[in-house]
PDB file of N, CA and C in Angstrom:
ATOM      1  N   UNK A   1      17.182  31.758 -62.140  1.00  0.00           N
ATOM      2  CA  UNK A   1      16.041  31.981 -61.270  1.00  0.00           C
ATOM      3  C   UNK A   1      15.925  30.797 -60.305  1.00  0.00           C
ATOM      4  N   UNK A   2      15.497  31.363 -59.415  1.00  0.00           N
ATOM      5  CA  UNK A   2      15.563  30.149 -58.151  1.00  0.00           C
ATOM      6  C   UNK A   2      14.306  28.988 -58.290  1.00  0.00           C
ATOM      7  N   UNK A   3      14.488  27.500 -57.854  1.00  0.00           N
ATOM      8  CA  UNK A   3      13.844  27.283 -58.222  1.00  0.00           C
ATOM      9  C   UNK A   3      12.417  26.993 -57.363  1.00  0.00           C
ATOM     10  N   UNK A   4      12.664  27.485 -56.280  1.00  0.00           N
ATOM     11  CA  UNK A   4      11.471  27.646 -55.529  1.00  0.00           C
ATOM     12  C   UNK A   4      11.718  29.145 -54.501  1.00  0.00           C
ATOM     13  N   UNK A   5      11.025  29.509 -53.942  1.00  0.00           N
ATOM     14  CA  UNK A   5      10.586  30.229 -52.668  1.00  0.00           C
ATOM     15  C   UNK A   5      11.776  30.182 -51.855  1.00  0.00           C
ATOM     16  N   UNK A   6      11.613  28.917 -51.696  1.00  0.00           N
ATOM     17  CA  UNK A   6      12.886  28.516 -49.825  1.00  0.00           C
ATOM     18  C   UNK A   6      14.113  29.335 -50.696  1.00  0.00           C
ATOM     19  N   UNK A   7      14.358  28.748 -52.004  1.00  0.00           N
ATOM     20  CA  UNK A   7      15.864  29.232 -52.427  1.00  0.00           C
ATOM     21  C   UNK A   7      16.335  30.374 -52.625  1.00  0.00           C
ATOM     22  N   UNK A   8      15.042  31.429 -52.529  1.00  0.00           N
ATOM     23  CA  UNK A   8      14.990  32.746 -52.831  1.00  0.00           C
ATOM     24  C   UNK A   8      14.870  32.917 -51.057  1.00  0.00           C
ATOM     25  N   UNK A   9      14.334  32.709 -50.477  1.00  0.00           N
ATOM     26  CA  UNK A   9      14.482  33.411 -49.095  1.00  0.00           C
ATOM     27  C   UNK A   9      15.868  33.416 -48.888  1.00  0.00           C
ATOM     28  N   UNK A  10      16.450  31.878 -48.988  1.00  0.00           N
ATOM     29  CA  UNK A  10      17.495  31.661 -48.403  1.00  0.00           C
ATOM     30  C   UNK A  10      18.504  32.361 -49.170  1.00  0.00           C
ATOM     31  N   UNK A  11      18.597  33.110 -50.393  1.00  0.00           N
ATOM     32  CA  UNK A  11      19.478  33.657 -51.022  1.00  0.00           C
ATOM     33  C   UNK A  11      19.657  35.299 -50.460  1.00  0.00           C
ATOM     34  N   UNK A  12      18.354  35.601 -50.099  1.00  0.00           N
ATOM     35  CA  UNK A  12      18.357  36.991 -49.531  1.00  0.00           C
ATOM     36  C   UNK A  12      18.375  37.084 -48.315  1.00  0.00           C
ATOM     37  N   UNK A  13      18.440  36.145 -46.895  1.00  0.00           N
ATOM     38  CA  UNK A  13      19.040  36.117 -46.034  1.00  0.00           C
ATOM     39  C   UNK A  13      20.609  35.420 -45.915  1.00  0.00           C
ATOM     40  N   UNK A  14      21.284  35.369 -47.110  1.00  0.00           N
ATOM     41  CA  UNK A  14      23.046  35.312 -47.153  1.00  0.00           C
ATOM     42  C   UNK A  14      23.421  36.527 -47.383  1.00  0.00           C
ATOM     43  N   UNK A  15      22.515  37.560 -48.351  1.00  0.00           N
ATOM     44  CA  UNK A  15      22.733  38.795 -48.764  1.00  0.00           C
ATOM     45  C   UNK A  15      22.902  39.516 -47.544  1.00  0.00           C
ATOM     46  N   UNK A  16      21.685  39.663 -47.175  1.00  0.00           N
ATOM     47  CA  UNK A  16      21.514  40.552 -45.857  1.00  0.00           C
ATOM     48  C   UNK A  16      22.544  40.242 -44.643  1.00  0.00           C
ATOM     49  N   UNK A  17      22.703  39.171 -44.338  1.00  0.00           N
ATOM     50  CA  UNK A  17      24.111  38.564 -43.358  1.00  0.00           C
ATOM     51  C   UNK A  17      25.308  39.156 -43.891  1.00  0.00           C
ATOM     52  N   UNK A  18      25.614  38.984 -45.543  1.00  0.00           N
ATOM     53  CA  UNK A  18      26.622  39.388 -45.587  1.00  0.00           C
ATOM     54  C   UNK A  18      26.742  41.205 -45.326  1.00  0.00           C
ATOM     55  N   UNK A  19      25.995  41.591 -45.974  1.00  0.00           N
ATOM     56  CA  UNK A  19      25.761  43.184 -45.873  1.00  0.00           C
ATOM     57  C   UNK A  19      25.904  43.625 -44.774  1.00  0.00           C
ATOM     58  N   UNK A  20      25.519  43.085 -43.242  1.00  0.00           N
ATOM     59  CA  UNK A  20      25.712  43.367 -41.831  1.00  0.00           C
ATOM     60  C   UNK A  20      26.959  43.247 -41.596  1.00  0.00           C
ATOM     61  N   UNK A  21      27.536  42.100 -42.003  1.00  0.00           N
ATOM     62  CA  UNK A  21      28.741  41.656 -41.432  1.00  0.00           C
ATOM     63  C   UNK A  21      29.946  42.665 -41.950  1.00  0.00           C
ATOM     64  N   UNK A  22      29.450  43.371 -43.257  1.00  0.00           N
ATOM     65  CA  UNK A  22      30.963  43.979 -43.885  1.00  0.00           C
ATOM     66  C   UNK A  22      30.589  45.376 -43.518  1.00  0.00           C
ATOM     67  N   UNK A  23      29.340  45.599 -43.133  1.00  0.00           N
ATOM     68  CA  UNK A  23      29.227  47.204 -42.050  1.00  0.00           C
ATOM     69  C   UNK A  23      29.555  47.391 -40.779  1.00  0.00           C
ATOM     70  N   UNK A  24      29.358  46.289 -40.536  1.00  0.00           N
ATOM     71  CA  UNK A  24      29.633  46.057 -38.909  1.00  0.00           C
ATOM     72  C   UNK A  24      31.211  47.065 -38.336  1.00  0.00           C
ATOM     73  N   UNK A  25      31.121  47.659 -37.266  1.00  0.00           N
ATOM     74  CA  UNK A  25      32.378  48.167 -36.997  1.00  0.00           C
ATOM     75  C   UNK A  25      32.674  47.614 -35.340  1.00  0.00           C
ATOM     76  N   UNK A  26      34.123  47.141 -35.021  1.00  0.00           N
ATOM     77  CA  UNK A  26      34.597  46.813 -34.133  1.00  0.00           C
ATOM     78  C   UNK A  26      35.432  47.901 -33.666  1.00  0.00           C
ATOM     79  N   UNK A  27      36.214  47.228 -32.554  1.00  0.00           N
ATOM     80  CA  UNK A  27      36.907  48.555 -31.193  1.00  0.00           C
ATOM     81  C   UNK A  27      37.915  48.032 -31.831  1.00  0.00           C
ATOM     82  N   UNK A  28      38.860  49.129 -32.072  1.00  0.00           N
ATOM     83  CA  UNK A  28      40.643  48.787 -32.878  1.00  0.00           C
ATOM     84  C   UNK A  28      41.468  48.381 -31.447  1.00  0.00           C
ATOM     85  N   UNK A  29      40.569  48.539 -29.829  1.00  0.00           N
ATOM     86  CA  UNK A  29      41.395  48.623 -28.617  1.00  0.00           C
ATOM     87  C   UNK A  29      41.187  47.263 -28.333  1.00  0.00           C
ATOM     88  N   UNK A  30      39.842  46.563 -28.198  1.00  0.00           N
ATOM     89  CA  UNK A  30      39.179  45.549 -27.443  1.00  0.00           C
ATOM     90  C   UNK A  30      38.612  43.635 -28.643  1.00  0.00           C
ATOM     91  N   UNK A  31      38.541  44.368 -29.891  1.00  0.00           N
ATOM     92  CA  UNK A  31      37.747  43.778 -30.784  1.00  0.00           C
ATOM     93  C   UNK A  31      36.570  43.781 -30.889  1.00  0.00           C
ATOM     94  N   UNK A  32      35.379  44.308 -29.437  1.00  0.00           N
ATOM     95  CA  UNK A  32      34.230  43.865 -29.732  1.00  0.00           C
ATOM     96  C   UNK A  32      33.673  44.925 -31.051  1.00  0.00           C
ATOM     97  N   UNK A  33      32.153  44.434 -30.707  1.00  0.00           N
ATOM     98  CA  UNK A  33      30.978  44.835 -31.943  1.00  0.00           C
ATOM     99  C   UNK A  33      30.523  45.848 -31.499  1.00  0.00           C
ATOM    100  N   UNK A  34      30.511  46.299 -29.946  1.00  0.00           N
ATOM    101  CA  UNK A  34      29.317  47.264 -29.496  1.00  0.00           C
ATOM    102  C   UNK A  34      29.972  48.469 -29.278  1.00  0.00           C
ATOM    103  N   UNK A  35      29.552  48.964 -30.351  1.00  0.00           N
ATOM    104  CA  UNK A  35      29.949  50.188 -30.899  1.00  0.00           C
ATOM    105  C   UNK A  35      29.558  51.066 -31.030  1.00  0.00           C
ATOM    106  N   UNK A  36      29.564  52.367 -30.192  1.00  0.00           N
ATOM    107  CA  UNK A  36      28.485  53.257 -30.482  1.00  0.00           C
ATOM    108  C   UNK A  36      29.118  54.808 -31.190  1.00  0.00           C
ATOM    109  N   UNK A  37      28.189  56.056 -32.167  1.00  0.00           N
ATOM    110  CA  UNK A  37      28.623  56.200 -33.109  1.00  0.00           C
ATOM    111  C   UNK A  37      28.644  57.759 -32.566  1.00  0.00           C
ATOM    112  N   UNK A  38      29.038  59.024 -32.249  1.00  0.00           N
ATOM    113  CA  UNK A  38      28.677  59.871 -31.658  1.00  0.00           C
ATOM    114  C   UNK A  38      28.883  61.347 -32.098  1.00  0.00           C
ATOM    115  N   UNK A  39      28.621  62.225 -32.326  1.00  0.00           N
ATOM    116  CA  UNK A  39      28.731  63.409 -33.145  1.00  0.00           C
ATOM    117  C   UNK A  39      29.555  64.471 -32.212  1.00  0.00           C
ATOM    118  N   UNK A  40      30.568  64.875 -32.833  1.00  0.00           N
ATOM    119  CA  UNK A  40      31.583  66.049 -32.218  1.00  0.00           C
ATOM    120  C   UNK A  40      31.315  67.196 -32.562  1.00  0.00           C
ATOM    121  N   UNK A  41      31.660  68.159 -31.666  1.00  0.00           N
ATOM    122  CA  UNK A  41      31.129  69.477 -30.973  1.00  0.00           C
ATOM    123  C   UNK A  41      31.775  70.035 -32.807  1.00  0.00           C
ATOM    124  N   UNK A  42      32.840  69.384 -33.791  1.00  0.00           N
ATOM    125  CA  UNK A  42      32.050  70.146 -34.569  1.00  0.00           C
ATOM    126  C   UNK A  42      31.544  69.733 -35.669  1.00  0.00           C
ATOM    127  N   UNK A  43      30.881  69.210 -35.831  1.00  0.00           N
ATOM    128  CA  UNK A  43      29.893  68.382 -36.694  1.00  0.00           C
ATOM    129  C   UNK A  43      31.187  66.767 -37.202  1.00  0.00           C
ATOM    130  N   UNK A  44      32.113  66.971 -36.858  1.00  0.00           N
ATOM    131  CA  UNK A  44      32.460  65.540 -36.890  1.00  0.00           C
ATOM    132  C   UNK A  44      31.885  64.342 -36.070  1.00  0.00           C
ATOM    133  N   UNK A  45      32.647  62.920 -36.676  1.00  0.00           N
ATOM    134  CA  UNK A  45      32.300  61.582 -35.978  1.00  0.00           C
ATOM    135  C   UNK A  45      32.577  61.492 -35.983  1.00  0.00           C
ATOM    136  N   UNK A  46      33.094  60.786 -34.374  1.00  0.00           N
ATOM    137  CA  UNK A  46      33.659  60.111 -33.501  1.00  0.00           C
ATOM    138  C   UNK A  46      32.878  58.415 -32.886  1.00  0.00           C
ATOM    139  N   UNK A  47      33.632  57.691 -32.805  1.00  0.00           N
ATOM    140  CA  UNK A  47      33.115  56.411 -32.241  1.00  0.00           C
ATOM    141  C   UNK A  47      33.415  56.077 -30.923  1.00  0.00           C
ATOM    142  N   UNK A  48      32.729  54.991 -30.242  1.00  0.00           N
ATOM    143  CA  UNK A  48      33.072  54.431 -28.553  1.00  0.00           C
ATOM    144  C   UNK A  48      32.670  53.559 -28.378  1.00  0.00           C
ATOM    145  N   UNK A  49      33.726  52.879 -28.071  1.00  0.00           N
ATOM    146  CA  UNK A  49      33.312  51.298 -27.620  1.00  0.00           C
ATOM    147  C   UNK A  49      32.639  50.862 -26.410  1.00  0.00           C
ATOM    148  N   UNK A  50      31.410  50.722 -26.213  1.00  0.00           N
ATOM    149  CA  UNK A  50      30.622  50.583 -25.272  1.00  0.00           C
ATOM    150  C   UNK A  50      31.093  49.103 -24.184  1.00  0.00           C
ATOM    151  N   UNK A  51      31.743  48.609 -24.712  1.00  0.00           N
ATOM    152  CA  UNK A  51      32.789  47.764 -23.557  1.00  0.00           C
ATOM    153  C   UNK A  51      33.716  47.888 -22.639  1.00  0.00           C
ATOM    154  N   UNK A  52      35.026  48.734 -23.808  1.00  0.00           N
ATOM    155  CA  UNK A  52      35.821  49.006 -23.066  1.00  0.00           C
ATOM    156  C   UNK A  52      36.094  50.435 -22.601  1.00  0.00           C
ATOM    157  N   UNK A  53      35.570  51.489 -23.041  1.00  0.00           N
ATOM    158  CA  UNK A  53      35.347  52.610 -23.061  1.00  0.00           C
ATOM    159  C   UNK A  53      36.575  53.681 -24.139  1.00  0.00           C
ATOM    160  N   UNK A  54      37.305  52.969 -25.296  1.00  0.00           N
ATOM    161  CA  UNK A  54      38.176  53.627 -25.957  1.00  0.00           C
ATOM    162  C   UNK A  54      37.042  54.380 -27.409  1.00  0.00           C
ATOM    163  N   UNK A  55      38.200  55.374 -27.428  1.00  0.00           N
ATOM    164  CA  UNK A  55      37.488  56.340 -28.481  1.00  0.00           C
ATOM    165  C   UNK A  55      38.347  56.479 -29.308  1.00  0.00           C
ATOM    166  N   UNK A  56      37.680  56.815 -30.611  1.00  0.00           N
ATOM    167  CA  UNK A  56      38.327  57.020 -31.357  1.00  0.00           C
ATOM    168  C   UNK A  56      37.408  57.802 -32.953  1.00  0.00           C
ATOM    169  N   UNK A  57      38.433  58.745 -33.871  1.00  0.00           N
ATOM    170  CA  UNK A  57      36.906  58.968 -34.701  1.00  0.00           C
ATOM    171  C   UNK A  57      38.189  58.389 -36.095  1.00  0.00           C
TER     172      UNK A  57
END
């Protein structure tokens, strides 16, 4: 058990950082982060990289 407050915040903002970081999805074309997530005509997903403009699902 932590032994104060700070050590418990600070334990659940490493959690939460890490949890973002290993969801996070990048462009397989460009590397970036900005990624957007988009639904196909038939109920599939597809992704797009809002940088460079590559797709991919």
């Amino acid at each position: 058990m932590p032994a104060s407050i700070r050590e418990e915040v600070d334990h659940l903002l490493a959690a939460a950082f890490t949890r973002d970081m290993s969801t996070r999805l990048s462009c397989p074309s460009c590397g970036s982060a900005h990624v957007a997530q988009m639904l196909g005509d038939n109920g599939g997903v597809s992704y797009v990289c809002t940088a460079c403009g590559h797709s991919w699902s």
